[in-house]
N, C-alpha and C. Protein backbone atom coordinates (compact mmCIF):
# COMPACT_ATOMS: atom_id res chain seq x y z
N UNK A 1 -68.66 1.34 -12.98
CA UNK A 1 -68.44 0.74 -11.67
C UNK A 1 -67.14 -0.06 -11.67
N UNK A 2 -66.82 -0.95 -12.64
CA UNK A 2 -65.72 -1.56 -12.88
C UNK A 2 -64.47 -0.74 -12.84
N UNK A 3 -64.66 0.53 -13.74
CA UNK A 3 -63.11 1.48 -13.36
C UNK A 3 -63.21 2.11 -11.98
N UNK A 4 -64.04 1.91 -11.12
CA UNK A 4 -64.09 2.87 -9.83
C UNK A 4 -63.39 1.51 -9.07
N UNK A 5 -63.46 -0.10 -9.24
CA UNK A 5 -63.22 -0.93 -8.53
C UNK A 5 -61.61 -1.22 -8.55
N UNK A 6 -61.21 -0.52 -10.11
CA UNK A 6 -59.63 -0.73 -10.32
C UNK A 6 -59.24 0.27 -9.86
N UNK A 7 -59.91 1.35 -9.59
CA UNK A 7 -59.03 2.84 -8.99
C UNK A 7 -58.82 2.44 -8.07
N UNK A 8 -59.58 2.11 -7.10
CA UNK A 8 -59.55 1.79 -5.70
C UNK A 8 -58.61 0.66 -5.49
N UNK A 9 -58.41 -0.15 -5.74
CA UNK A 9 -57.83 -1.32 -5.71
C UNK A 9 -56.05 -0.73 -5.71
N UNK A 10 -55.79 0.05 -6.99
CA UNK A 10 -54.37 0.37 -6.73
C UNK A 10 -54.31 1.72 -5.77
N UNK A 11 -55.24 2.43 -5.25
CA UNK A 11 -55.30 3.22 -4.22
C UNK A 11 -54.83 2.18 -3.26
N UNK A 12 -55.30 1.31 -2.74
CA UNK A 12 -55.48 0.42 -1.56
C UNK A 12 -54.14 0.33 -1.63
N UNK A 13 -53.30 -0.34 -2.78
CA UNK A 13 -52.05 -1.37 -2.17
C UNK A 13 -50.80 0.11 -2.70
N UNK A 14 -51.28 1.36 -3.16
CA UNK A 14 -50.02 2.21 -3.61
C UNK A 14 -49.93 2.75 -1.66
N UNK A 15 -50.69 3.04 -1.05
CA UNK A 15 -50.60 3.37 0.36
C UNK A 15 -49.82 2.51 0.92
N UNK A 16 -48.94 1.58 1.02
CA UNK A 16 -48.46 0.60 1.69
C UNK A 16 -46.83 0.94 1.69
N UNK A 17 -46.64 1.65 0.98
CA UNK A 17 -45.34 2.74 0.96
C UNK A 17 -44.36 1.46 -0.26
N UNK A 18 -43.10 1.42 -0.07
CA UNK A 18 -42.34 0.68 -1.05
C UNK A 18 -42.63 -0.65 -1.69
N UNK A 19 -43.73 -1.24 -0.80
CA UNK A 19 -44.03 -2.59 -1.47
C UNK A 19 -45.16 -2.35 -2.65
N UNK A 20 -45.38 -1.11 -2.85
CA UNK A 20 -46.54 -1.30 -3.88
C UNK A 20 -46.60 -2.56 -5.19
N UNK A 21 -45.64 -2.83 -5.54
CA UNK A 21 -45.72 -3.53 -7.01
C UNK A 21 -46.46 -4.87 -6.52
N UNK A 22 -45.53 -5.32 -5.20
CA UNK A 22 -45.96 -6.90 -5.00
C UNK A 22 -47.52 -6.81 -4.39
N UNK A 23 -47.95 -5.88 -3.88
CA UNK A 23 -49.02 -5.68 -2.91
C UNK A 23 -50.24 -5.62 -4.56
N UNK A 24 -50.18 -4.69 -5.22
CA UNK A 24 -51.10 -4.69 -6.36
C UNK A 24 -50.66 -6.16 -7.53
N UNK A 25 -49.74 -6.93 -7.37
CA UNK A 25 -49.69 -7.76 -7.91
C UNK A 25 -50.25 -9.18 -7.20
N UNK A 26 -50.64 -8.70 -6.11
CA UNK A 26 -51.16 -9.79 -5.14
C UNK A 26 -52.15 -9.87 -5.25
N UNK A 27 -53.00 -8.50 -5.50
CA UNK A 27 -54.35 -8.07 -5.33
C UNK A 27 -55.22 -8.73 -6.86
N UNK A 28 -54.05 -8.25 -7.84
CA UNK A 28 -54.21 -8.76 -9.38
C UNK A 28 -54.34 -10.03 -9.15
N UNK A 29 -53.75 -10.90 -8.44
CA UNK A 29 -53.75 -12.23 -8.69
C UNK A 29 -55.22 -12.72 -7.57
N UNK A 30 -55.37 -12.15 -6.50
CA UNK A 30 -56.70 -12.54 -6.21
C UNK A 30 -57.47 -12.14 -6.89
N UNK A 31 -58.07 -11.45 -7.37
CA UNK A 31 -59.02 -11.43 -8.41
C UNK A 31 -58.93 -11.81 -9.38
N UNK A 32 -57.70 -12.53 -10.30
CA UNK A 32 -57.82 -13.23 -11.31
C UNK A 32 -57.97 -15.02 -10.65
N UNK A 33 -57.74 -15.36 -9.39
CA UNK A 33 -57.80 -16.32 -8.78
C UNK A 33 -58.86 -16.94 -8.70
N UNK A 34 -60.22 -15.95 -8.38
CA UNK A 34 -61.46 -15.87 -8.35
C UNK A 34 -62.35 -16.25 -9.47
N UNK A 35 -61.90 -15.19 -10.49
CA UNK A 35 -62.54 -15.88 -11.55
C UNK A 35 -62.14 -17.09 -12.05
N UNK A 36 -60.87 -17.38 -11.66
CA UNK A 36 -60.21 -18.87 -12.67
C UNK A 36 -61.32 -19.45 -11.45
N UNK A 37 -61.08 -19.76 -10.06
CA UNK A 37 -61.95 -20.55 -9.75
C UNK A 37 -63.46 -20.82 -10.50
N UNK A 38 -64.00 -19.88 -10.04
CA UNK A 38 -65.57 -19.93 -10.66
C UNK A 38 -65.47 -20.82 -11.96
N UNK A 39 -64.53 -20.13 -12.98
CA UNK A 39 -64.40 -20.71 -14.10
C UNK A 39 -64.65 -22.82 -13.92
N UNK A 40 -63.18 -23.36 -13.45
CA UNK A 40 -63.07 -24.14 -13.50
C UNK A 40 -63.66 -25.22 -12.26
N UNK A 41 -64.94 -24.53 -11.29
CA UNK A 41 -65.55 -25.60 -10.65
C UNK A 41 -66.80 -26.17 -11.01
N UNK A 42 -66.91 -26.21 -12.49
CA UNK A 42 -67.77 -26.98 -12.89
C UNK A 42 -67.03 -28.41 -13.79
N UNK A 43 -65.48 -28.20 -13.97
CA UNK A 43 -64.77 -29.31 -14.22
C UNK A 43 -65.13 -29.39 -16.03
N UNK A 44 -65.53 -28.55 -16.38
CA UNK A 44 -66.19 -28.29 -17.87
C UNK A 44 -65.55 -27.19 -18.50
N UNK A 45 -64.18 -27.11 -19.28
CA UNK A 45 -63.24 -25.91 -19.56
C UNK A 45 -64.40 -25.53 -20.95
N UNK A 46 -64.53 -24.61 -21.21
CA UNK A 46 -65.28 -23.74 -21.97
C UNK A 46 -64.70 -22.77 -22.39
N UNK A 47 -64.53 -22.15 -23.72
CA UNK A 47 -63.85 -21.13 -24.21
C UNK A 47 -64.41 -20.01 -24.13
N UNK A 48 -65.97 -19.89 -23.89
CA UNK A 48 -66.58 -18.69 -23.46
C UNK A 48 -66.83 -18.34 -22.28
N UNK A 49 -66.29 -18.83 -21.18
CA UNK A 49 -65.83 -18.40 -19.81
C UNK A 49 -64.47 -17.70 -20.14
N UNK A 50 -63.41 -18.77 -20.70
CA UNK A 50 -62.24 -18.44 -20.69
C UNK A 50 -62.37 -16.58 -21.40
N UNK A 51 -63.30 -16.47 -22.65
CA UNK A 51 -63.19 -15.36 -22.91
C UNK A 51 -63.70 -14.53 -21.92
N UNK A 52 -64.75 -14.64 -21.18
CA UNK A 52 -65.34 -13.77 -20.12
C UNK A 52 -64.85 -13.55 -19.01
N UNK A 53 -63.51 -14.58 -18.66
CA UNK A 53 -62.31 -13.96 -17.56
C UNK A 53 -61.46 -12.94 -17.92
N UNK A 54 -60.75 -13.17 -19.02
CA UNK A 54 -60.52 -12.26 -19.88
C UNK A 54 -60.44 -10.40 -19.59
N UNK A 55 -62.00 -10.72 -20.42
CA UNK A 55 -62.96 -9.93 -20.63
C UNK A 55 -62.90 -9.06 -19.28
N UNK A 56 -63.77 -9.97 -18.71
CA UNK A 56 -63.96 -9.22 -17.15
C UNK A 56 -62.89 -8.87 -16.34
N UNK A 57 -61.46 -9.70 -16.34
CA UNK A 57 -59.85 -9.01 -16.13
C UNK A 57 -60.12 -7.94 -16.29
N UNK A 58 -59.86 -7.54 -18.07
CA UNK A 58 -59.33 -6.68 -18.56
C UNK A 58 -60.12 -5.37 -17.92
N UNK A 59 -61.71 -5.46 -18.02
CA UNK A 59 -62.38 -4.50 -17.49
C UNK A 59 -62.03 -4.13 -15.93
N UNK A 60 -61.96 -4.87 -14.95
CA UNK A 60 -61.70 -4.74 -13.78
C UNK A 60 -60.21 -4.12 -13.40
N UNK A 61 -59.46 -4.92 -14.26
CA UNK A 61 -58.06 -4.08 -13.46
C UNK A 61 -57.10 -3.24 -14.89
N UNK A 62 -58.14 -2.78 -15.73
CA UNK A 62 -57.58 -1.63 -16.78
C UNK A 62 -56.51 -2.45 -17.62
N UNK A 63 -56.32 -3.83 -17.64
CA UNK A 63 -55.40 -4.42 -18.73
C UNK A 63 -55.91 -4.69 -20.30
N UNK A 64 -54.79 -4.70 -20.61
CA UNK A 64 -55.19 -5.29 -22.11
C UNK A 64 -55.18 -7.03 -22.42
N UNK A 65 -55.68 -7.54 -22.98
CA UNK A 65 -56.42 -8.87 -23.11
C UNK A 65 -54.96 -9.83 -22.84
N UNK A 66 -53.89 -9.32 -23.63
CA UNK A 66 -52.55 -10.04 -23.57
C UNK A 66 -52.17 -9.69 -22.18
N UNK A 67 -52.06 -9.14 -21.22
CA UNK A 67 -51.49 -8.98 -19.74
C UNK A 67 -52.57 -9.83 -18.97
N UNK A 68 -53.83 -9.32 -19.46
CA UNK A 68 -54.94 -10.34 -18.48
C UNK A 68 -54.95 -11.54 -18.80
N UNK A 69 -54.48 -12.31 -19.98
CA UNK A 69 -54.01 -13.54 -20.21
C UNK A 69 -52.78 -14.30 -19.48
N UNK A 70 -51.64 -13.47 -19.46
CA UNK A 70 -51.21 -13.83 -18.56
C UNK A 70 -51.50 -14.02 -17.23
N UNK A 71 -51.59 -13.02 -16.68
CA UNK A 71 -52.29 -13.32 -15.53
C UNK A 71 -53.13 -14.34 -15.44
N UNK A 72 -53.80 -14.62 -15.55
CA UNK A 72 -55.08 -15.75 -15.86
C UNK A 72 -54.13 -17.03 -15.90
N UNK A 73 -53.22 -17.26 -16.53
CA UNK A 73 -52.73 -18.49 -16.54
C UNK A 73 -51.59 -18.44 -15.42
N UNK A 74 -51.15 -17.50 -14.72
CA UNK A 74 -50.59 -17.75 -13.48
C UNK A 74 -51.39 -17.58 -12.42
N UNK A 75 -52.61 -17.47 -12.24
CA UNK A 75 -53.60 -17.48 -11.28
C UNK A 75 -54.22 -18.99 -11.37
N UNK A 76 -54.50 -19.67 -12.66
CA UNK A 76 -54.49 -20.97 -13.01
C UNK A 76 -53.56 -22.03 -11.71
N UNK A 77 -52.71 -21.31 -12.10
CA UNK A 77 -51.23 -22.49 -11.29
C UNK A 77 -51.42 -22.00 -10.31
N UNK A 78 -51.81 -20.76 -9.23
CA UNK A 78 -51.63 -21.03 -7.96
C UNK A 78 -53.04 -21.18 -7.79
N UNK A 79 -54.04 -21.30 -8.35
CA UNK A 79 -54.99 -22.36 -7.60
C UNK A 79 -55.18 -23.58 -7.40
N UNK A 80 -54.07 -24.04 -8.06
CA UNK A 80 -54.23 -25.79 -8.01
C UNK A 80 -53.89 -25.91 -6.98
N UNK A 81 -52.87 -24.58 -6.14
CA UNK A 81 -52.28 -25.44 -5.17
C UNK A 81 -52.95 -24.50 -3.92
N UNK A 82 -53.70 -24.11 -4.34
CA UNK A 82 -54.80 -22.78 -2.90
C UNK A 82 -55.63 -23.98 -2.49
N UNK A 83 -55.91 -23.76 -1.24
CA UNK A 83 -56.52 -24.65 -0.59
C UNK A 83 -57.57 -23.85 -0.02
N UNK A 84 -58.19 -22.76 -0.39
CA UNK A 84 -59.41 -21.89 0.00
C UNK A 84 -59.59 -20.63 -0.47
N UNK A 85 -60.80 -20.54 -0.62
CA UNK A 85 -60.80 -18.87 -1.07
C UNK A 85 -60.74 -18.00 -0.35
N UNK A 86 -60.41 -18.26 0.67
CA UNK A 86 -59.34 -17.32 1.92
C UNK A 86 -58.75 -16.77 1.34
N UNK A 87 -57.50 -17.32 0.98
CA UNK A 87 -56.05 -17.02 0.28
C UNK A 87 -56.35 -15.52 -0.89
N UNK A 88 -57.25 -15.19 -1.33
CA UNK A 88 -57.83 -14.43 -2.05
C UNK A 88 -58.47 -13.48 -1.49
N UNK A 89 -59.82 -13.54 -0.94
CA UNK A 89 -60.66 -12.70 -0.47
C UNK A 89 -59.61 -11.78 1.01
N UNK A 90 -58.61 -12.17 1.15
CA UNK A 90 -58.31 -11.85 2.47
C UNK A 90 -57.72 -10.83 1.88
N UNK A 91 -57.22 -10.92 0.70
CA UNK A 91 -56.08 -9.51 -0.05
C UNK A 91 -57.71 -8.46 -0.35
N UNK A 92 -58.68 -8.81 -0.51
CA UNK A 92 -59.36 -8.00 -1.08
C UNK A 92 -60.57 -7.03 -0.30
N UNK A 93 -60.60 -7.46 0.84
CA UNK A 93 -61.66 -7.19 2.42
C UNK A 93 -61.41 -5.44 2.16
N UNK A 94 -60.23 -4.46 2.16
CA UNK A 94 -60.49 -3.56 1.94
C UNK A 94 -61.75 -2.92 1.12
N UNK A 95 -61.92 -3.53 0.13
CA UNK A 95 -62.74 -2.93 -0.46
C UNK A 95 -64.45 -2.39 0.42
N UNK A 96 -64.81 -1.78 -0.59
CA UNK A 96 -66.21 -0.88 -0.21
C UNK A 96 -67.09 -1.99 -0.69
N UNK A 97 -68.33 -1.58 -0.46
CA UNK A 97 -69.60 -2.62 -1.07
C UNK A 97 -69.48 -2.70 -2.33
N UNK A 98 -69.38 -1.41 -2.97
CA UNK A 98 -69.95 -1.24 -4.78
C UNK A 98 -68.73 -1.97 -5.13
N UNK A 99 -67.78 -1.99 -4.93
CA UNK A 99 -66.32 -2.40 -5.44
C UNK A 99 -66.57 -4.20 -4.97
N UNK A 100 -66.99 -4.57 -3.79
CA UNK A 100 -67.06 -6.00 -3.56
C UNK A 100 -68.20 -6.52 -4.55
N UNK A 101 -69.51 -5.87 -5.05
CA UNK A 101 -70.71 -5.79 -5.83
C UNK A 101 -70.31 -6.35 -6.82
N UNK A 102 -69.06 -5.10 -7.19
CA UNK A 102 -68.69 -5.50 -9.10
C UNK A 102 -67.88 -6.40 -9.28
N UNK A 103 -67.13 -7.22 -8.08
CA UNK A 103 -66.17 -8.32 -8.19
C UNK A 103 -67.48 -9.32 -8.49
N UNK A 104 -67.97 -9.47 -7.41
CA UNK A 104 -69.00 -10.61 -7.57
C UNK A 104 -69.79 -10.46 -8.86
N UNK A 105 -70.13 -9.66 -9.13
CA UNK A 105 -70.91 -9.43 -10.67
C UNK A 105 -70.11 -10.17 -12.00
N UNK A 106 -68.80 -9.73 -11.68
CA UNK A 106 -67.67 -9.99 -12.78
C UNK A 106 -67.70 -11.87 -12.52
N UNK A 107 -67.90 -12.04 -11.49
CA UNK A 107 -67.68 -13.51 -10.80
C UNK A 107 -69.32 -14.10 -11.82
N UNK A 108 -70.34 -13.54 -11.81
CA UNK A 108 -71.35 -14.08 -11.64
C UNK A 108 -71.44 -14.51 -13.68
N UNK A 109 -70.83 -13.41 -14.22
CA UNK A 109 -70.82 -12.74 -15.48
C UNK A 109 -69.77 -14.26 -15.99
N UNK A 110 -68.74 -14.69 -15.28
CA UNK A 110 -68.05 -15.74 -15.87
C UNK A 110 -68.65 -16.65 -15.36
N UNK A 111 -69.61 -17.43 -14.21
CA UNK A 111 -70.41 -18.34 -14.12
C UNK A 111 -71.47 -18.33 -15.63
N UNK A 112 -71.90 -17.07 -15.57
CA UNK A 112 -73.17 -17.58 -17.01
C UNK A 112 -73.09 -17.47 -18.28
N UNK A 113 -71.31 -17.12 -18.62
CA UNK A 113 -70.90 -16.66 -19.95
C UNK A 113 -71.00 -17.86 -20.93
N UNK A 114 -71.32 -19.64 -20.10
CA UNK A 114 -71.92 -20.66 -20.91
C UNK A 114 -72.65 -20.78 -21.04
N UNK A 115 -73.53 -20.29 -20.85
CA UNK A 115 -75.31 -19.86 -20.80
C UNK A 115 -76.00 -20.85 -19.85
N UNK A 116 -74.64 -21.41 -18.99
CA UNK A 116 -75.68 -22.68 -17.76
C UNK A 116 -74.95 -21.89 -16.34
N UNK A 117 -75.61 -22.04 -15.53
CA UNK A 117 -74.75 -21.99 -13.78
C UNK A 117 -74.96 -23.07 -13.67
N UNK A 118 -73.89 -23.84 -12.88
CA UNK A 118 -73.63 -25.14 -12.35
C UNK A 118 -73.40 -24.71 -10.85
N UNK A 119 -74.60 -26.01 -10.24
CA UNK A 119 -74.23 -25.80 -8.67
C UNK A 119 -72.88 -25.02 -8.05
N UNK A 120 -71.78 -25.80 -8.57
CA UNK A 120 -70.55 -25.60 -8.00
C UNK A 120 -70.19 -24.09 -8.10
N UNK A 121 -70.36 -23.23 -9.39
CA UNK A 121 -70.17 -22.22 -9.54
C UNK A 121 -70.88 -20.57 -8.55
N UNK A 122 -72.06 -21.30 -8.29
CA UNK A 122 -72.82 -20.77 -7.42
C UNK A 122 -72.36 -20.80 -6.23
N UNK A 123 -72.05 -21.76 -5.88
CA UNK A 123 -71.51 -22.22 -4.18
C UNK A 123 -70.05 -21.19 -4.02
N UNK A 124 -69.29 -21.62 -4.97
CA UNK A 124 -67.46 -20.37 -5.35
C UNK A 124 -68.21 -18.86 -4.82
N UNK A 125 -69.24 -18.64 -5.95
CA UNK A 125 -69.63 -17.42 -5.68
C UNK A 125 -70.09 -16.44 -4.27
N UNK A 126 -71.25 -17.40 -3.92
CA UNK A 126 -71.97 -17.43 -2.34
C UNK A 126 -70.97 -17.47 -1.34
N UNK A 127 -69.73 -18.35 -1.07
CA UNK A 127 -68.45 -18.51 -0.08
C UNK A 127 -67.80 -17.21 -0.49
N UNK A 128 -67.59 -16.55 -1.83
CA UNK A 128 -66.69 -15.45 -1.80
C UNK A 128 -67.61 -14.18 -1.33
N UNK A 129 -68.50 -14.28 -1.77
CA UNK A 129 -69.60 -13.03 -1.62
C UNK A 129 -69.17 -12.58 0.00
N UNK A 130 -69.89 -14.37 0.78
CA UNK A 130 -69.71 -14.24 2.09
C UNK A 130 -68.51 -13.65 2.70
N UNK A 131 -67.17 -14.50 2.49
CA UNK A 131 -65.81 -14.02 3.07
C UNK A 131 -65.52 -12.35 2.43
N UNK A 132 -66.39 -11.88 1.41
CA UNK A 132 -66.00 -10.50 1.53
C UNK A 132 -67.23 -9.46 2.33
N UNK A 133 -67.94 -10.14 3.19
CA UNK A 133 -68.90 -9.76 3.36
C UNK A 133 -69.90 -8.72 3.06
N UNK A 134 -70.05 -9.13 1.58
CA UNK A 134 -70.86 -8.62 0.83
C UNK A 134 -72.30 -8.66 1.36
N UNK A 135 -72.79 -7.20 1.24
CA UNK A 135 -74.64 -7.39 1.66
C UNK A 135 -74.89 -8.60 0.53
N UNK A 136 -76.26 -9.42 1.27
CA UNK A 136 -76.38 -10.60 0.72
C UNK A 136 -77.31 -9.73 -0.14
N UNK A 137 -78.58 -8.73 -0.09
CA UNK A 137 -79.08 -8.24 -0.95
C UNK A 137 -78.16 -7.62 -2.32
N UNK A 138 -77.18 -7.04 -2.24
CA UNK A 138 -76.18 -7.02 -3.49
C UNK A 138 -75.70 -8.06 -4.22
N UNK A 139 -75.72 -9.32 -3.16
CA UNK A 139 -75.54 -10.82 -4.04
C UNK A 139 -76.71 -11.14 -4.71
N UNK A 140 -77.62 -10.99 -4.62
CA UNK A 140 -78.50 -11.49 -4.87
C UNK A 140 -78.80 -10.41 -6.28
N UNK A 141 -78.48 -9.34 -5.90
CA UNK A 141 -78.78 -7.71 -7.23
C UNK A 141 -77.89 -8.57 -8.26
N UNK A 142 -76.58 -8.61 -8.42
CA UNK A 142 -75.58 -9.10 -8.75
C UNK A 142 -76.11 -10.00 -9.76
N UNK A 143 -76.61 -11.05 -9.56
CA UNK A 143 -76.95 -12.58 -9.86
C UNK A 143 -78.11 -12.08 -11.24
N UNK A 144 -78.82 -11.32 -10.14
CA UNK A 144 -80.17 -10.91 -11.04
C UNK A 144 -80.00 -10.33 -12.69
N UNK A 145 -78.69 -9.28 -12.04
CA UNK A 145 -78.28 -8.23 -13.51
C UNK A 145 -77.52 -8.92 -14.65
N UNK A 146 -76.88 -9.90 -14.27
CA UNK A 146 -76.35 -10.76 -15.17
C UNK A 146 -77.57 -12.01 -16.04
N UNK A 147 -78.39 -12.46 -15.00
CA UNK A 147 -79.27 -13.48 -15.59
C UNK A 147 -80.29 -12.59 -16.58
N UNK A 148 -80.48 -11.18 -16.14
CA UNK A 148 -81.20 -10.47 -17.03
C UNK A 148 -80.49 -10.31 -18.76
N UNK A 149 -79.18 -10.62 -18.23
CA UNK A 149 -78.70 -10.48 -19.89
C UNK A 149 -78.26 -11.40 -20.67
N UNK A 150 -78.48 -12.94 -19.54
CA UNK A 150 -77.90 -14.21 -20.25
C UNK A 150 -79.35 -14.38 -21.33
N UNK A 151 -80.63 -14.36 -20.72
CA UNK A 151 -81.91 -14.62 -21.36
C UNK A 151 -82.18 -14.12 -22.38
């Protein structure tokens, strides 16, 4: 599901004719935006999130751990200064359900990669789910398939 979400994703922004690089580098950075959020709204930096952004990068948009690192730390810096998860979800609304499913999954997967959810992380999640208007029954699938493997 994860490589069907990166096919699609550079399908989406290679159609846009000469701007492709900045358009899939936009797209890269909302979804690494996402997870840094989730990551860091419990105010508790953890190295096994940090690996499970990573992780879940690398799986989602076909990088290797050193490119999704980068990324990750320039998605870092423009969320300090994002003032909503607008700024994100708005690059990403193209998508289909299964493709919005496996973002949120990947989202849900770095909420429980400390083996706790914290309110805050839940709330990131539920606001993005919503602004991509994800069926709430897939949020809820989502949540389930991950807690089945934190236990």
């Amino acid at each position: 599901m994860f490589s069907k979400l990166s096919s699609i994703l550079r399908e989406v922004f290679i159609e846009d004719g000469g701007n492709t690089f900045s358009n899939r580098q936009l797209c890269q950075r909302a979804v690494a935006g996402l997870l840094c959020e989730v990551s860091s709204s419990d105010y508790e930096p953890d190295e096994r999130e940090t690996a499970a952004k990573t992780r879940m990068l690398s799986t989602l948009l076909f990088m290797d751990e050193i490119a999704a690192n980068i990324l990750i730390n320039e998605a870092k810096v423009h969320a300090r200064e994002s003032v909503s998860l607008y700024e994100y979800t708005d690059k990403l609304r193209q998508l289909n359900q299964s493709q919005r499913f496996s973002l949120v999954k990947a989202m849900w997967e770095v909420a429980y990669s400390d083996g706790k959810l914290d309110p805050l992380e839940e709330s990131i999640i539920r606001k993005t789910a919503e602004l991509l208007y994800l069926d709430h029954t897939l949020f809820i699938k989502a949540k389930l398939d991950v807690q089945a493997n934190v236990k």
